[in-house]
C-alpha atoms as a PDB file:
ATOM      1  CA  UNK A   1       0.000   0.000   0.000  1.00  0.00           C
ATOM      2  CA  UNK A   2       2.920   2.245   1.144  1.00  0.00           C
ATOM      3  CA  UNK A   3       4.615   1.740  -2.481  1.00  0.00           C
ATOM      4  CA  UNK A   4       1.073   2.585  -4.496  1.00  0.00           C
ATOM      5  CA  UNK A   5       1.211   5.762  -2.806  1.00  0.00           C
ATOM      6  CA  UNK A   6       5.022   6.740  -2.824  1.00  0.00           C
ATOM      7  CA  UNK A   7       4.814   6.134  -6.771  1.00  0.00           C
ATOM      8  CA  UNK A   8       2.247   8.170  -6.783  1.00  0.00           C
ATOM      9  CA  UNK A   9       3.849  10.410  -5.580  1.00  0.00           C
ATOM     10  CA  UNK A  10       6.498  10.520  -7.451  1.00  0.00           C
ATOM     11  CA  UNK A  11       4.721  10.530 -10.557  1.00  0.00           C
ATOM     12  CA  UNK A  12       3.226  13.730  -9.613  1.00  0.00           C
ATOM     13  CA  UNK A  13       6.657  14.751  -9.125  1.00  0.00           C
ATOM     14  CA  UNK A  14       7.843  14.115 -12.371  1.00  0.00           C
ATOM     15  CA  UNK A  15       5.074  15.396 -13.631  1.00  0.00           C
ATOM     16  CA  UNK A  16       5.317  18.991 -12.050  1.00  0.00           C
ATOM     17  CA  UNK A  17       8.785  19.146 -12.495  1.00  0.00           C
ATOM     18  CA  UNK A  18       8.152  18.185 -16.792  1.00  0.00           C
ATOM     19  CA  UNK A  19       5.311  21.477 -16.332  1.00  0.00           C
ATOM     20  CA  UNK A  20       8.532  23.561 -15.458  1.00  0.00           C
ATOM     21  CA  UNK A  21      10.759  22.312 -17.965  1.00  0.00           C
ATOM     22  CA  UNK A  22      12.452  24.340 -20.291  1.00  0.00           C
ATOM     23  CA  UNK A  23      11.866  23.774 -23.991  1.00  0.00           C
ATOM     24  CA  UNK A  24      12.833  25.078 -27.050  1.00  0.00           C
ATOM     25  CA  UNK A  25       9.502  25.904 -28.895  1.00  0.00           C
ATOM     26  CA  UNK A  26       6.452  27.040 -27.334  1.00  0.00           C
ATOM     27  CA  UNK A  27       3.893  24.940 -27.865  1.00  0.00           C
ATOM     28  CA  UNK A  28       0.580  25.910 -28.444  1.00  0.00           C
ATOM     29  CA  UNK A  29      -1.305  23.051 -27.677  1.00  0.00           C
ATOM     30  CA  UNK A  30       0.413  23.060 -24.453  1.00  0.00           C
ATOM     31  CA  UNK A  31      -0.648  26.089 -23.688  1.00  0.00           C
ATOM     32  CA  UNK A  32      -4.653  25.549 -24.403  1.00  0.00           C
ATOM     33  CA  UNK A  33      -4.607  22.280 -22.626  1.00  0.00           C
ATOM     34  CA  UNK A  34      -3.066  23.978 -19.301  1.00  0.00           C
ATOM     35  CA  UNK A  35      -5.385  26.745 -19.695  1.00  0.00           C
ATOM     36  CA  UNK A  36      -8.780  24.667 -19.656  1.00  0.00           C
ATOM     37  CA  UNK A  37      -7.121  22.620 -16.956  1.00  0.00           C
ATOM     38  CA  UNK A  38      -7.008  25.937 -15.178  1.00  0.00           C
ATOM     39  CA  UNK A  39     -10.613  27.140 -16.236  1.00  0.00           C
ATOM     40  CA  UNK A  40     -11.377  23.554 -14.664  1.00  0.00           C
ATOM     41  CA  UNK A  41     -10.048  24.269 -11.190  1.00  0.00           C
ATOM     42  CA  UNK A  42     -11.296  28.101 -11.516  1.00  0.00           C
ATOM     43  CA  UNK A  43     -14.955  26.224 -12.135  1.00  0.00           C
ATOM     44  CA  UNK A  44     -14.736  23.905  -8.915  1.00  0.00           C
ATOM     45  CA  UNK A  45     -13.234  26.912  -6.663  1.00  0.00           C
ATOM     46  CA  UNK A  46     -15.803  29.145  -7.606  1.00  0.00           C
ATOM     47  CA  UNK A  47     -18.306  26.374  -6.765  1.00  0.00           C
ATOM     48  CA  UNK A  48     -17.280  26.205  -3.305  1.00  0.00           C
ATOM     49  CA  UNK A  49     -17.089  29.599  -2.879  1.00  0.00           C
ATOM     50  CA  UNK A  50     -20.668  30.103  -3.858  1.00  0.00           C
ATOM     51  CA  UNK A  51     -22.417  27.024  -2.312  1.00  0.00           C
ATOM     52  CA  UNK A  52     -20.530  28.518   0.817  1.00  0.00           C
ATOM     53  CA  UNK A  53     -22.078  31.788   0.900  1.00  0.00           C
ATOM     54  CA  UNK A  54     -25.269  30.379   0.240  1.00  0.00           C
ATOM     55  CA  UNK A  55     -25.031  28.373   3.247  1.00  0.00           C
ATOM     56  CA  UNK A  56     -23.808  30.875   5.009  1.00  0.00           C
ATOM     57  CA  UNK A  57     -26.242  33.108   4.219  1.00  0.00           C
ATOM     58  CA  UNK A  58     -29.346  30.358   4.812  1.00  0.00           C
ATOM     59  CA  UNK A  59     -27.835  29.752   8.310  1.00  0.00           C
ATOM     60  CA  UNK A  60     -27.869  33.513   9.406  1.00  0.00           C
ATOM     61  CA  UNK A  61     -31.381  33.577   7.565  1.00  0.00           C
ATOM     62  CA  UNK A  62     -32.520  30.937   9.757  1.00  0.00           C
ATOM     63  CA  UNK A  63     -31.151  32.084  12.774  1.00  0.00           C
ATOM     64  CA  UNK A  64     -32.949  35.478  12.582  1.00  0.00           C
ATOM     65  CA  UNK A  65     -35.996  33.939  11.647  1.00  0.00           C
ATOM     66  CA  UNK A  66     -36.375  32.228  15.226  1.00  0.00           C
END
């Protein structure tokens, strides 16, 4: 179980430290893929964020309701 994870790990690693490589040619396709990987993790914060403050904002609605 211990080795599943550690090579997980290290995957990861290999695969942030290929992200900060430096390579001759920009490429383009890169560049688009990383960006909708971004928009994806933008989506899901923003998500969080808003479900928050709407329970947030049901709570206090609750509370002055009693």
């Amino acid at each position: 179980m211990n080795i599943r994870n550690e090579s997980k790990k290290l995957d990861e690693n290999n695969s942030i430290t290929d992200r900060f490589t430096v390579k001759a040619r920009l490429n383009l396709n890169d560049l688009l893929r990383r960006r909708s990987e971004e928009k994806q993790v933008d989506k899901k914060a923003n998500l969080l964020i808003l479900s928050s403050v709407t329970g947030v904002g049901l709570i206090i609605l609750l509370i002055l309701s009693l």
